[in-house]
N, C-alpha and C. Protein backbone atom coordinates (compact mmCIF):
# COMPACT_ATOMS: atom_id res chain seq x y z
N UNK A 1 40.68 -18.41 -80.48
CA UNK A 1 39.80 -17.32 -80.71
C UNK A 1 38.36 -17.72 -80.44
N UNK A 2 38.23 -19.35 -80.64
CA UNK A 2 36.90 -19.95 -80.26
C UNK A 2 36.34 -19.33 -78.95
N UNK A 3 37.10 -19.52 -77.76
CA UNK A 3 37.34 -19.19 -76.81
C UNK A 3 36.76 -18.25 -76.21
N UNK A 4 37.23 -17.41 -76.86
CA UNK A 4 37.47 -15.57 -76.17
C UNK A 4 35.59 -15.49 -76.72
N UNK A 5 35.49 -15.47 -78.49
CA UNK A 5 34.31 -15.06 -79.02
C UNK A 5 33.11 -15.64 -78.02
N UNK A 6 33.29 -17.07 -77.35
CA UNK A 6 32.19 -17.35 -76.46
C UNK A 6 32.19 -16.90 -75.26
N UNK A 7 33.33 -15.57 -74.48
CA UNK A 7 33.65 -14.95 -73.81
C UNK A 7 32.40 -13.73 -73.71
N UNK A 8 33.10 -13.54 -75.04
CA UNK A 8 32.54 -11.92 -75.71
C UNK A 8 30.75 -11.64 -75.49
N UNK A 9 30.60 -12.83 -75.78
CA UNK A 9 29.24 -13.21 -76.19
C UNK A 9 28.31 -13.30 -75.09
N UNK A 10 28.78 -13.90 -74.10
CA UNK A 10 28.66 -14.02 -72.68
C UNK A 10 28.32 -12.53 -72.20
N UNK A 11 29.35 -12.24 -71.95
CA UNK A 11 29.64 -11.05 -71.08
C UNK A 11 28.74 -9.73 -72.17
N UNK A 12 28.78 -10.27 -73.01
CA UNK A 12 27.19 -9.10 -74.09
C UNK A 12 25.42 -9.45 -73.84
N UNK A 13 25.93 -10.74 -73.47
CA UNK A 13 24.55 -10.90 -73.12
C UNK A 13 23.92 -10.36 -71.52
N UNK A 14 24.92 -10.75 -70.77
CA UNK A 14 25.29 -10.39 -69.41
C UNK A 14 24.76 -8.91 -69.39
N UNK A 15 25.62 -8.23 -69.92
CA UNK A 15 25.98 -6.63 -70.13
C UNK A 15 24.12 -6.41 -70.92
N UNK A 16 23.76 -6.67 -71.65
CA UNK A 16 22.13 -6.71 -72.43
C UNK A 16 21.24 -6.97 -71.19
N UNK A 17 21.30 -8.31 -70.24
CA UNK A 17 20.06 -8.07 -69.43
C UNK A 17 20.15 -7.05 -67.60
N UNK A 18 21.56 -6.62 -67.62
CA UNK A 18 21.46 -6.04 -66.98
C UNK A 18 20.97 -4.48 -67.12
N UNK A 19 21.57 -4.15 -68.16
CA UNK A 19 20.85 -2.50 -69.22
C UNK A 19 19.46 -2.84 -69.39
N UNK A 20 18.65 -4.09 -69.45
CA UNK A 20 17.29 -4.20 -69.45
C UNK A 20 17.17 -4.09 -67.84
N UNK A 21 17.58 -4.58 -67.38
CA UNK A 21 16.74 -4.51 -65.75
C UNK A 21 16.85 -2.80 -65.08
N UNK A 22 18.56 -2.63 -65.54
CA UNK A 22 18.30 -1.26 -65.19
C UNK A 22 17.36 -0.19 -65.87
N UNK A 23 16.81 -0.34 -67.17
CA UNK A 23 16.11 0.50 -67.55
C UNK A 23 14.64 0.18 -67.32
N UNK A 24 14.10 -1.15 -66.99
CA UNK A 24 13.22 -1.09 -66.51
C UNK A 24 13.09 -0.69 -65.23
N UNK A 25 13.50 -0.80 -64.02
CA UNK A 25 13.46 -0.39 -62.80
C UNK A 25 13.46 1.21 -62.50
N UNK A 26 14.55 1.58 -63.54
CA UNK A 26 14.38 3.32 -63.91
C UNK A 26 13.46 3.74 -64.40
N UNK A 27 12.54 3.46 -65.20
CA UNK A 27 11.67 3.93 -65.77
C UNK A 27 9.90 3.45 -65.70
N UNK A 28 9.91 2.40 -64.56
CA UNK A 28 8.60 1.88 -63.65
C UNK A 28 8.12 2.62 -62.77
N UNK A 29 7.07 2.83 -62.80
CA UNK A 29 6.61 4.39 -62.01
C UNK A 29 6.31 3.55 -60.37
N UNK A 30 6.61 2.45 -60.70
CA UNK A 30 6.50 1.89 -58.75
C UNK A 30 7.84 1.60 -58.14
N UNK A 31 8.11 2.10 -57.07
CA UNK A 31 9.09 2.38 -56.50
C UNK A 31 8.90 1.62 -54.68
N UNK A 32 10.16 1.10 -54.51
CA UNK A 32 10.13 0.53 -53.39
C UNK A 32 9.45 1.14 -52.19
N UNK A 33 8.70 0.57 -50.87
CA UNK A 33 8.55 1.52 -50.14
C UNK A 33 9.66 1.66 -48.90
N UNK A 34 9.75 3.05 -48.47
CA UNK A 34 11.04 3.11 -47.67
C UNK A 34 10.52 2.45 -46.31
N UNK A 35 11.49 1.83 -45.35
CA UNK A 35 11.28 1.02 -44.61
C UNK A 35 9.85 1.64 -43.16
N UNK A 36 10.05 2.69 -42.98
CA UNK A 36 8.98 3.75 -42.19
C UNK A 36 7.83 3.16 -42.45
N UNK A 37 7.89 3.54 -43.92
CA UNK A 37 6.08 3.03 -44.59
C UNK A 37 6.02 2.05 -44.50
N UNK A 38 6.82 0.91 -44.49
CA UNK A 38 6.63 -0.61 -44.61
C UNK A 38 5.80 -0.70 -42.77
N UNK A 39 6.85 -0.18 -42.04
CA UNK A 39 6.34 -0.65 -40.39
C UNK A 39 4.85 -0.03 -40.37
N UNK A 40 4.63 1.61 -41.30
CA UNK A 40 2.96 2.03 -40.85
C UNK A 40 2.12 1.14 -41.32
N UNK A 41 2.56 0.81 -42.11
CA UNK A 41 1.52 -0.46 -42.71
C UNK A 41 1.46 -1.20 -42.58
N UNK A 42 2.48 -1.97 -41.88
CA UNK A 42 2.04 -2.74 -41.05
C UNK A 42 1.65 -3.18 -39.98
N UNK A 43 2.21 -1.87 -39.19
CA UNK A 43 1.16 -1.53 -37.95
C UNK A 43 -0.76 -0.93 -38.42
N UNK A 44 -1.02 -0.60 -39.11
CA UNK A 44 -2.28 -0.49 -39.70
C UNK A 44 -3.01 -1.38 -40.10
N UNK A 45 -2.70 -2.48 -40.38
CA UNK A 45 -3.30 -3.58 -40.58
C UNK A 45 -3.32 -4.39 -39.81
N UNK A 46 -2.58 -4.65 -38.56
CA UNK A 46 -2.39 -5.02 -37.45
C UNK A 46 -3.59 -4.22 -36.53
N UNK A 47 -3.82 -3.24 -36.83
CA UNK A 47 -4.94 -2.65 -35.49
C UNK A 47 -6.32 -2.86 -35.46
N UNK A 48 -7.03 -2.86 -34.60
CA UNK A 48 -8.16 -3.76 -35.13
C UNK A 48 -8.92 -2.41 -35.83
N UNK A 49 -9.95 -2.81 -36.37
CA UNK A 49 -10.80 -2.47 -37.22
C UNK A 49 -11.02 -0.97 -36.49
N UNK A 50 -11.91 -0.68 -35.57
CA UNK A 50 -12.73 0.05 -35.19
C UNK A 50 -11.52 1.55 -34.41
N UNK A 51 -10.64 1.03 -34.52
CA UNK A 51 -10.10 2.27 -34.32
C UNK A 51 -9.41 2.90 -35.39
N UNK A 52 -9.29 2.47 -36.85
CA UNK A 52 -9.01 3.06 -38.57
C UNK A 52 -9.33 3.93 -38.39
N UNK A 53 -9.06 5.41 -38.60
CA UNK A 53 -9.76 6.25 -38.78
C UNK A 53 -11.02 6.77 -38.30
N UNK A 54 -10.59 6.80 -36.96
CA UNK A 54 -11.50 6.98 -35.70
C UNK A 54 -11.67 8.27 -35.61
N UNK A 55 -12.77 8.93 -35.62
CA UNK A 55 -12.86 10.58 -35.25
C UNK A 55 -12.08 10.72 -33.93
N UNK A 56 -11.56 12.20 -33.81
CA UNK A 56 -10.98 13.04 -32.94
C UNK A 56 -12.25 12.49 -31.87
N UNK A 57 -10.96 12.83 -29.99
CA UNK A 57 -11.81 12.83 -29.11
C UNK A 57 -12.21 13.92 -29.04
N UNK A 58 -13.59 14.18 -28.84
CA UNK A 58 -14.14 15.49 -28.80
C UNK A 58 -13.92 16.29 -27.53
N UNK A 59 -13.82 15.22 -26.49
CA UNK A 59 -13.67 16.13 -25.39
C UNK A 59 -12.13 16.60 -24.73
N UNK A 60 -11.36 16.28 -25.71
CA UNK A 60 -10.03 16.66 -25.65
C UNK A 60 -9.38 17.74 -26.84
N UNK A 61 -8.78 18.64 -26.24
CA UNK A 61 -8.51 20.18 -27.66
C UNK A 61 -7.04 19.53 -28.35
N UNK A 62 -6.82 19.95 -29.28
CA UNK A 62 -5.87 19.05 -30.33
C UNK A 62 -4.38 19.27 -28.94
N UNK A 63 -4.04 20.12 -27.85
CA UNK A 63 -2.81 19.79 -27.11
C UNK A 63 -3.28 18.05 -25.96
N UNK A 64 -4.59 17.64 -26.07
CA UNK A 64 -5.17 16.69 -25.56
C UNK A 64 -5.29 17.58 -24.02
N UNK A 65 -6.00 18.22 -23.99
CA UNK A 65 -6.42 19.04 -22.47
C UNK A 65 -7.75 18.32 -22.67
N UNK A 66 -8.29 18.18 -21.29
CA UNK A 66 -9.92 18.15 -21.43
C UNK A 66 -10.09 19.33 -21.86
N UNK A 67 -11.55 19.48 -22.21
CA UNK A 67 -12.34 20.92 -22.72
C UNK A 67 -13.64 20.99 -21.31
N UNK A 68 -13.69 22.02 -21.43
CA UNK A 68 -14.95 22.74 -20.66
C UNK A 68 -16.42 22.74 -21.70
N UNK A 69 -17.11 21.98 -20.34
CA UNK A 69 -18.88 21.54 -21.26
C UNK A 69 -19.11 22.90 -20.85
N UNK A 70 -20.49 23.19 -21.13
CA UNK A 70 -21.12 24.18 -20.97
C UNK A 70 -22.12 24.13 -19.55
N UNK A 71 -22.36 22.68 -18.88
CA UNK A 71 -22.98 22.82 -17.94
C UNK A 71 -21.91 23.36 -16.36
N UNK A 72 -22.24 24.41 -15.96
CA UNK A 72 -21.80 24.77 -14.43
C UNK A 72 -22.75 24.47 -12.94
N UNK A 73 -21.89 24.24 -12.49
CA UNK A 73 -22.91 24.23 -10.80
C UNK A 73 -21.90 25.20 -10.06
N UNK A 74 -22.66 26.35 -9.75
CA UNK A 74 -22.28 27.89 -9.04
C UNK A 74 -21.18 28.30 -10.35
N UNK A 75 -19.73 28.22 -10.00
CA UNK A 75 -19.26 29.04 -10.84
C UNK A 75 -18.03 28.22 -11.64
N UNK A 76 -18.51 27.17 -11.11
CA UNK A 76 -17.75 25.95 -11.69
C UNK A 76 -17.92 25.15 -13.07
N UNK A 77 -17.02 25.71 -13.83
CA UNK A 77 -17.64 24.61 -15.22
C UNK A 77 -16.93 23.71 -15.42
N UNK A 78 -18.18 22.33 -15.56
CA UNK A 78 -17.38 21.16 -15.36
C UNK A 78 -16.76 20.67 -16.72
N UNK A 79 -16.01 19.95 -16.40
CA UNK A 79 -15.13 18.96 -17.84
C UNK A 79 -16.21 18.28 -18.66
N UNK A 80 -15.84 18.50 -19.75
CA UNK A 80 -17.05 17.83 -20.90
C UNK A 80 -16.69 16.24 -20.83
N UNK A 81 -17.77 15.64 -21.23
CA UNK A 81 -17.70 14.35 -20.95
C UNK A 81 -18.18 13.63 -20.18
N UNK A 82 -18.37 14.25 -18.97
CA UNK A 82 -19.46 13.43 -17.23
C UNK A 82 -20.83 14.01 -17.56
N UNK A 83 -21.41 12.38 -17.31
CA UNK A 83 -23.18 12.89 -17.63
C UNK A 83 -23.47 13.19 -15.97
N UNK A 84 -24.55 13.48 -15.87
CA UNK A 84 -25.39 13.68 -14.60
C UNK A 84 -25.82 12.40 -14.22
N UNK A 85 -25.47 11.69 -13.02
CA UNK A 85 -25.96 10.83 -11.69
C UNK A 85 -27.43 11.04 -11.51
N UNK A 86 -28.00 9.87 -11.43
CA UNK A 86 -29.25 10.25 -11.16
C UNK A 86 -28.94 10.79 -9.02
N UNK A 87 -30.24 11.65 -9.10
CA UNK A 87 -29.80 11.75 -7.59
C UNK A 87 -29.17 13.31 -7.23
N UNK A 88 -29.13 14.03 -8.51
CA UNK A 88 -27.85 15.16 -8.11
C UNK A 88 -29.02 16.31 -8.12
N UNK A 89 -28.71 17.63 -7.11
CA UNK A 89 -29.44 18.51 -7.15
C UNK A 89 -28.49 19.83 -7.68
N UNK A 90 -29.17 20.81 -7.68
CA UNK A 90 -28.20 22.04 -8.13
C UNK A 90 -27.60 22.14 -7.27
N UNK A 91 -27.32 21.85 -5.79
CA UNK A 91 -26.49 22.57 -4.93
C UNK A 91 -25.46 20.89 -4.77
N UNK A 92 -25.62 19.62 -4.89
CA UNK A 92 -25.17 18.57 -5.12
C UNK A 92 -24.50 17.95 -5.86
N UNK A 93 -24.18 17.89 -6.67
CA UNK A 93 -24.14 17.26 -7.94
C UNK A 93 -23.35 16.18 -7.85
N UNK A 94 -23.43 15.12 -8.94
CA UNK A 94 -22.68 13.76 -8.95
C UNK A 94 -22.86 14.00 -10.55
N UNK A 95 -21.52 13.64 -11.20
CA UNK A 95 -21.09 13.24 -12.73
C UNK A 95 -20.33 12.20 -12.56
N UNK A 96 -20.33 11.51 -13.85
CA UNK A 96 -20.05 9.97 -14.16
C UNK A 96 -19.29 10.19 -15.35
N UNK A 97 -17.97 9.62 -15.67
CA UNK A 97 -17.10 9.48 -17.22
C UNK A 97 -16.92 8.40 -17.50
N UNK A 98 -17.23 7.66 -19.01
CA UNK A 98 -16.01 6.58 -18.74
C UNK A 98 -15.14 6.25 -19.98
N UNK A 99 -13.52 5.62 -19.84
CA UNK A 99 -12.77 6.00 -20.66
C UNK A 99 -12.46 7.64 -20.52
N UNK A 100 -11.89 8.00 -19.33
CA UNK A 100 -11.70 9.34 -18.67
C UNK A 100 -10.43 9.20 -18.06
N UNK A 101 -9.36 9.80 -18.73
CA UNK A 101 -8.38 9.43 -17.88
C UNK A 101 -8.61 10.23 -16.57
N UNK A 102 -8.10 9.79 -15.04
CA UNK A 102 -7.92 10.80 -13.77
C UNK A 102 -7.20 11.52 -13.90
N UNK A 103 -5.98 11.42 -14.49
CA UNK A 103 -4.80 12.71 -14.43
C UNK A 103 -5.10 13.73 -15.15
N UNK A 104 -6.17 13.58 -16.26
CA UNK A 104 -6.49 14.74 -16.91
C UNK A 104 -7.56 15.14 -16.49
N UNK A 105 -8.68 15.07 -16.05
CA UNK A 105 -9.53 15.46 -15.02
C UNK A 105 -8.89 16.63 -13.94
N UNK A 106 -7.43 15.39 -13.48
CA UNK A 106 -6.93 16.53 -12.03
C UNK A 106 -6.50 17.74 -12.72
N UNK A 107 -5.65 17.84 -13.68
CA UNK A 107 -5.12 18.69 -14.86
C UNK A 107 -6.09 19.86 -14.38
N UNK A 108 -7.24 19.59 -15.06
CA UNK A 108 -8.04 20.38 -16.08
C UNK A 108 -8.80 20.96 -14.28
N UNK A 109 -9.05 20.64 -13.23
CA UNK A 109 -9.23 20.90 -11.88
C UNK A 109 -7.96 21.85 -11.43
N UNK A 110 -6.94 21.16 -11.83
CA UNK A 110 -5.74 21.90 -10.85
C UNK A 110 -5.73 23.55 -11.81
N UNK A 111 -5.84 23.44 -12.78
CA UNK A 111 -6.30 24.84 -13.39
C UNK A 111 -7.43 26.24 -13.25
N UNK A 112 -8.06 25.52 -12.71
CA UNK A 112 -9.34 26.27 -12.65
C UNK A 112 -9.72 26.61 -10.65
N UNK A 113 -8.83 25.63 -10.14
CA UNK A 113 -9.70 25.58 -8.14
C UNK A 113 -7.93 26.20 -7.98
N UNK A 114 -8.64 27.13 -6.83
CA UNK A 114 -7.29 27.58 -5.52
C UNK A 114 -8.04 27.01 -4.20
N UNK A 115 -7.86 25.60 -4.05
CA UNK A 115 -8.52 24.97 -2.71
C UNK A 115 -7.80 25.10 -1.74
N UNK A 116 -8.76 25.48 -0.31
CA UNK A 116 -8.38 25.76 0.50
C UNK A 116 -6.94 24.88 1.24
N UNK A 117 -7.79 23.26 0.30
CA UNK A 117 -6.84 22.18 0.87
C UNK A 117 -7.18 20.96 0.06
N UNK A 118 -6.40 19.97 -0.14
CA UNK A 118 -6.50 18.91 -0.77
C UNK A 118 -6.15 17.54 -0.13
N UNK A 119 -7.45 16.77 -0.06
CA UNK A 119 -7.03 15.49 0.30
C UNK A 119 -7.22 14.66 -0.58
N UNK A 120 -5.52 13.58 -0.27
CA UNK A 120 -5.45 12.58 -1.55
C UNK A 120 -5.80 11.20 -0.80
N UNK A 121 -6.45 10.40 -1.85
CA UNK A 121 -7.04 9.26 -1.38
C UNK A 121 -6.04 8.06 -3.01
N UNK A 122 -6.44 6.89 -2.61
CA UNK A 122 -5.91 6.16 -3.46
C UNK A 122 -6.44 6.30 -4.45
N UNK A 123 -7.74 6.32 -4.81
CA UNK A 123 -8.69 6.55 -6.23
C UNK A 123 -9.07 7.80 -6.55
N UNK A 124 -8.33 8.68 -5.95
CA UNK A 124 -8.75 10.51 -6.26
C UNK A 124 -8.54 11.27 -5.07
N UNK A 125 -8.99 12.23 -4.93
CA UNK A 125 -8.48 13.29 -4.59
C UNK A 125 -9.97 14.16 -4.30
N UNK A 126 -9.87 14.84 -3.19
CA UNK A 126 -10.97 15.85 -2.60
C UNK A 126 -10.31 17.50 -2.55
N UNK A 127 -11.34 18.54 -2.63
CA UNK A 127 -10.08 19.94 -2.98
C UNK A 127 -11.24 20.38 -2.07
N UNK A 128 -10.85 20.72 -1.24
CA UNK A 128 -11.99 21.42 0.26
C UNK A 128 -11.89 23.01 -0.33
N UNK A 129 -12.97 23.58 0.05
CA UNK A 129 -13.44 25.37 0.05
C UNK A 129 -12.58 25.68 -0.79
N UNK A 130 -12.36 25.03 -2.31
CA UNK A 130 -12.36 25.90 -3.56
C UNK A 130 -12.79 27.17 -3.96
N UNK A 131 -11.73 27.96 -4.58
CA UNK A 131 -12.14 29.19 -5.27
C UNK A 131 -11.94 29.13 -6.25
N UNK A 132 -12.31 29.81 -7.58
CA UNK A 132 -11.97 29.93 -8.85
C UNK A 132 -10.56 30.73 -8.67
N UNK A 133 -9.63 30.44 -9.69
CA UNK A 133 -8.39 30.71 -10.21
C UNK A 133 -8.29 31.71 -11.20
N UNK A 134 -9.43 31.95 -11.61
CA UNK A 134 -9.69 32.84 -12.99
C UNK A 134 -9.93 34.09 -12.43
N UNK A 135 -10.63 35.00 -11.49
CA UNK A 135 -11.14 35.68 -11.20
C UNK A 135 -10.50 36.19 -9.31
N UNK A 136 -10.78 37.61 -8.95
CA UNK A 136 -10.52 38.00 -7.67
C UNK A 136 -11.72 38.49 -7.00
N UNK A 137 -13.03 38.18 -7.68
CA UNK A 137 -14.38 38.68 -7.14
C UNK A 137 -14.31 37.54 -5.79
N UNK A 138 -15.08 37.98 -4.98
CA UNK A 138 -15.51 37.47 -4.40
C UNK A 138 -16.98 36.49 -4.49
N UNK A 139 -16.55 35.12 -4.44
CA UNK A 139 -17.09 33.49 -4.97
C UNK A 139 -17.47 32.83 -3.77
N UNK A 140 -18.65 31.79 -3.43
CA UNK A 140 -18.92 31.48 -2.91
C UNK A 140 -17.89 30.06 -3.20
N UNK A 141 -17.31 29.31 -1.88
CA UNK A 141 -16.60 28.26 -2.47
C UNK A 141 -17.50 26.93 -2.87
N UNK A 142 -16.41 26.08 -3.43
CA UNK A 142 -17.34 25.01 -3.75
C UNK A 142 -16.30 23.61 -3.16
N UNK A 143 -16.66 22.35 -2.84
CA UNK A 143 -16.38 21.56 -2.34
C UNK A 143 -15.91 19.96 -4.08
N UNK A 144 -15.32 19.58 -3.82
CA UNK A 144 -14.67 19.09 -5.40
C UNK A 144 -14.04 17.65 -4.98
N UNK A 145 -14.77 16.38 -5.42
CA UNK A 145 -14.22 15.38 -5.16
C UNK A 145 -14.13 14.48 -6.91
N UNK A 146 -13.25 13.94 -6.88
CA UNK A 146 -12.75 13.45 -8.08
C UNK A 146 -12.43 12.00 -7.85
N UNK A 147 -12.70 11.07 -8.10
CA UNK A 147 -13.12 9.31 -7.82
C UNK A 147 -12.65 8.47 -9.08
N UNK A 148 -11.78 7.94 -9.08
CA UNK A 148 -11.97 6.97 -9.95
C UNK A 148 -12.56 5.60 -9.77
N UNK A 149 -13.57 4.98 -10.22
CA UNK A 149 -14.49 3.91 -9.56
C UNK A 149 -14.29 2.77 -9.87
N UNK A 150 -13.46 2.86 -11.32
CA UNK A 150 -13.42 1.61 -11.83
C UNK A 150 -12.09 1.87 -12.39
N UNK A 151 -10.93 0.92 -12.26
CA UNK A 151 -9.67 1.40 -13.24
C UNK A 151 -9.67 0.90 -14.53
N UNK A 152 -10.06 -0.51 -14.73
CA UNK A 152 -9.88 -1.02 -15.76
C UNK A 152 -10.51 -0.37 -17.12
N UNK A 153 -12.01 0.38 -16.34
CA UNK A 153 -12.63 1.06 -17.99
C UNK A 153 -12.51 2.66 -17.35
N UNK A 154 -11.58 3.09 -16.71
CA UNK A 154 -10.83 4.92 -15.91
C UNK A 154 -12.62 5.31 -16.10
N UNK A 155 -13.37 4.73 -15.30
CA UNK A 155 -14.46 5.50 -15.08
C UNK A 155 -14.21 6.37 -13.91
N UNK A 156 -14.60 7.66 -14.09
CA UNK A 156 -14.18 8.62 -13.04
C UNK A 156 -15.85 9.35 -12.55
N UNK A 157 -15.90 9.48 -11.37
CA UNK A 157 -17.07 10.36 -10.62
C UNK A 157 -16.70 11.46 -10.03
N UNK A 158 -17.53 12.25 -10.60
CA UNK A 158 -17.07 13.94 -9.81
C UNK A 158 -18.19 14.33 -8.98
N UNK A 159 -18.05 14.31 -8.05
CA UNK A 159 -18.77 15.00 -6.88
C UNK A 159 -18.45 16.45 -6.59
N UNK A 160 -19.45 17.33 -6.74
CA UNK A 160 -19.50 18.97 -6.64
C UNK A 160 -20.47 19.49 -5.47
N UNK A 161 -20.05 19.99 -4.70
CA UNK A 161 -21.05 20.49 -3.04
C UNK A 161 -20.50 22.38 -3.75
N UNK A 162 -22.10 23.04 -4.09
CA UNK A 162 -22.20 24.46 -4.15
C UNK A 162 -22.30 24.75 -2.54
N UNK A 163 -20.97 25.48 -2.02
CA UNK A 163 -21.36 26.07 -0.66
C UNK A 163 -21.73 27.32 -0.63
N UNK A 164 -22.52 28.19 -1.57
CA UNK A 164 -22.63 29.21 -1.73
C UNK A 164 -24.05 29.23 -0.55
N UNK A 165 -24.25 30.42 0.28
CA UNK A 165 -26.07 30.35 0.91
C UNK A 165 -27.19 30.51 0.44
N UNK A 166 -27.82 29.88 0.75
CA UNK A 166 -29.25 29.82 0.39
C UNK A 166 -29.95 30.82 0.02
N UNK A 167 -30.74 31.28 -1.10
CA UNK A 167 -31.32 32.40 -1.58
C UNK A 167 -32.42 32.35 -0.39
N UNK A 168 -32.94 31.77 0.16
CA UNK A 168 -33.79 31.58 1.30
C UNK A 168 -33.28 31.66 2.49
N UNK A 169 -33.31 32.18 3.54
CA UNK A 169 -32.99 32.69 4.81
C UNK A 169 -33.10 31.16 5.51
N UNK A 170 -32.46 30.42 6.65
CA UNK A 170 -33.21 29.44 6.84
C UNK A 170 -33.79 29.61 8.30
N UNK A 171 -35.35 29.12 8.67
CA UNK A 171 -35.85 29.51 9.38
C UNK A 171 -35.53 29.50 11.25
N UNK A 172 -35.76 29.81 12.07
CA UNK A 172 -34.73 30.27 13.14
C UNK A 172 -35.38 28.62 13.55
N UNK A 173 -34.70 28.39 14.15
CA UNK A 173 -35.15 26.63 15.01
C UNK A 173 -36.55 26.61 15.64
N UNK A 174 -37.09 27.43 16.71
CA UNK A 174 -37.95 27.37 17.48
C UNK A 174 -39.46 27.31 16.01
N UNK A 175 -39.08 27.99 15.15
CA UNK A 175 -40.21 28.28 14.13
C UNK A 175 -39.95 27.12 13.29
N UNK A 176 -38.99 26.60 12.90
CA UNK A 176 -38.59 25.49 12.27
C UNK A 176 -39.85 24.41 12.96
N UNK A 177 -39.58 23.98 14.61
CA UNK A 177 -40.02 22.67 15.26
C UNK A 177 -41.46 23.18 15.32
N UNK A 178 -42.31 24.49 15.16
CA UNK A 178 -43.59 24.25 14.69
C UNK A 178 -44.08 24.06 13.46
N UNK A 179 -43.89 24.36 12.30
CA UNK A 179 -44.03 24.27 11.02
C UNK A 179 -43.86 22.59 10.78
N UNK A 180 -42.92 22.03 11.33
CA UNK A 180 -42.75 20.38 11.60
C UNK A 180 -43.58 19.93 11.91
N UNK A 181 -44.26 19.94 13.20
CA UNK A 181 -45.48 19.80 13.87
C UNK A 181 -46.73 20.24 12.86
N UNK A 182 -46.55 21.02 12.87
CA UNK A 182 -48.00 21.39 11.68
C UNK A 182 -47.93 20.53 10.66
N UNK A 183 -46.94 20.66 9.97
CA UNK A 183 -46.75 19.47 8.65
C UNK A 183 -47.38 18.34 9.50
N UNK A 184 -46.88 17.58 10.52
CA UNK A 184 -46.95 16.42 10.81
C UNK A 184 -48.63 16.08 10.90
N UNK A 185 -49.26 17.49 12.20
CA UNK A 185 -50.56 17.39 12.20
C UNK A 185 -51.13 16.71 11.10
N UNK A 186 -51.07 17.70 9.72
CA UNK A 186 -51.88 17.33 8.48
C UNK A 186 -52.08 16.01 8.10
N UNK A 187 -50.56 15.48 8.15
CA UNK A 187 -50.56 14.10 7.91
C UNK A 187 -51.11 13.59 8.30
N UNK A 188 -51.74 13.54 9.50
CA UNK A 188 -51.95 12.23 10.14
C UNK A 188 -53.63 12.49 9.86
């Protein structure tokens, strides 16, 4: 009976710290995390610093489309994000992006131009005597080159030619080569 009672005793104590573990674990308000959360967190601490809780790109709408800036040349509004080239006139223009992807550029182009024609180059793409896509008025076309200059930081250059005519008549040739001459006279 010695026996058994140091059996009994055993298997009560046994039976005691397992009813403690289970009632503590039941009734601890911290709870394992499921394996998902384990990888976000540890992919989160893994990323470097500066991209934590990084604001939204602004120049992308929450489906990630580029967005339309507010600056146009003729009837073209360009993609937000390209500053102005030094060098660009209203009928010219040169814009600069960087950290721009090209395919979304062409995207946000292939939406808006019905070009007459498109030539592809290895770093972009040219869209000859463009029309707007939006509209059936009659548009002066515009000329549309899209560059990527640099791959490693997707810096992209947009080149825009307004072929719309001149609010100014331009002068007939023979009157042209005196007005030249006169200019020149002065100079000298």
């Amino acid at each position: 009976m010695g026996q058994l009672h140091r059996v009994s005793a055993r298997a009560a104590a046994l039976l005691a710290c397992t009813a403690a573990l289970a009632c503590a674990t039941a009734c601890s308000t911290r709870r394992e995390p499921a394996p998902e959360e384990t990888l976000r967190a540890e992919s989160a601490a893994a990323a470097p610093r500066h991209t934590r809780n990084a604001p939204a790109d602004v120049r992308f709408d929450a489906h990630g489309k580029l967005k339309a800036s507010s600056r146009r040349i003729g009837w073209l509004e360009l993609p937000s994000g390209f500053r102005e080239r030094p060098g660009s006139t209203a009928r010219a223009a040169s814009f600069e992006a960087d950290d721009m992807p090209l395919p979304k550029v062409r995207a946000y182009l292939d939406q808006r131009l019905i070009p007459e024609g498109v030539d592809y180059r290895a770093n972009g793409m040219s869209y000859r005597n463009a029309l707007p896509s939006h509209t059936q008025l009659a548009m002066p076309p515009v000329n549309v080159t899209v560059l990527e200059t640099d791959r490693d930081r997707h810096t992209v250059r947009l080149l825009v030619d307004d072929l719309s005519p001149p609010a100014e008549k331009p002068l007939p040739f023979d009157v042209a080569v005196q007005e030249h001459a006169r200019e020149r006279s002065r100079a000298e």
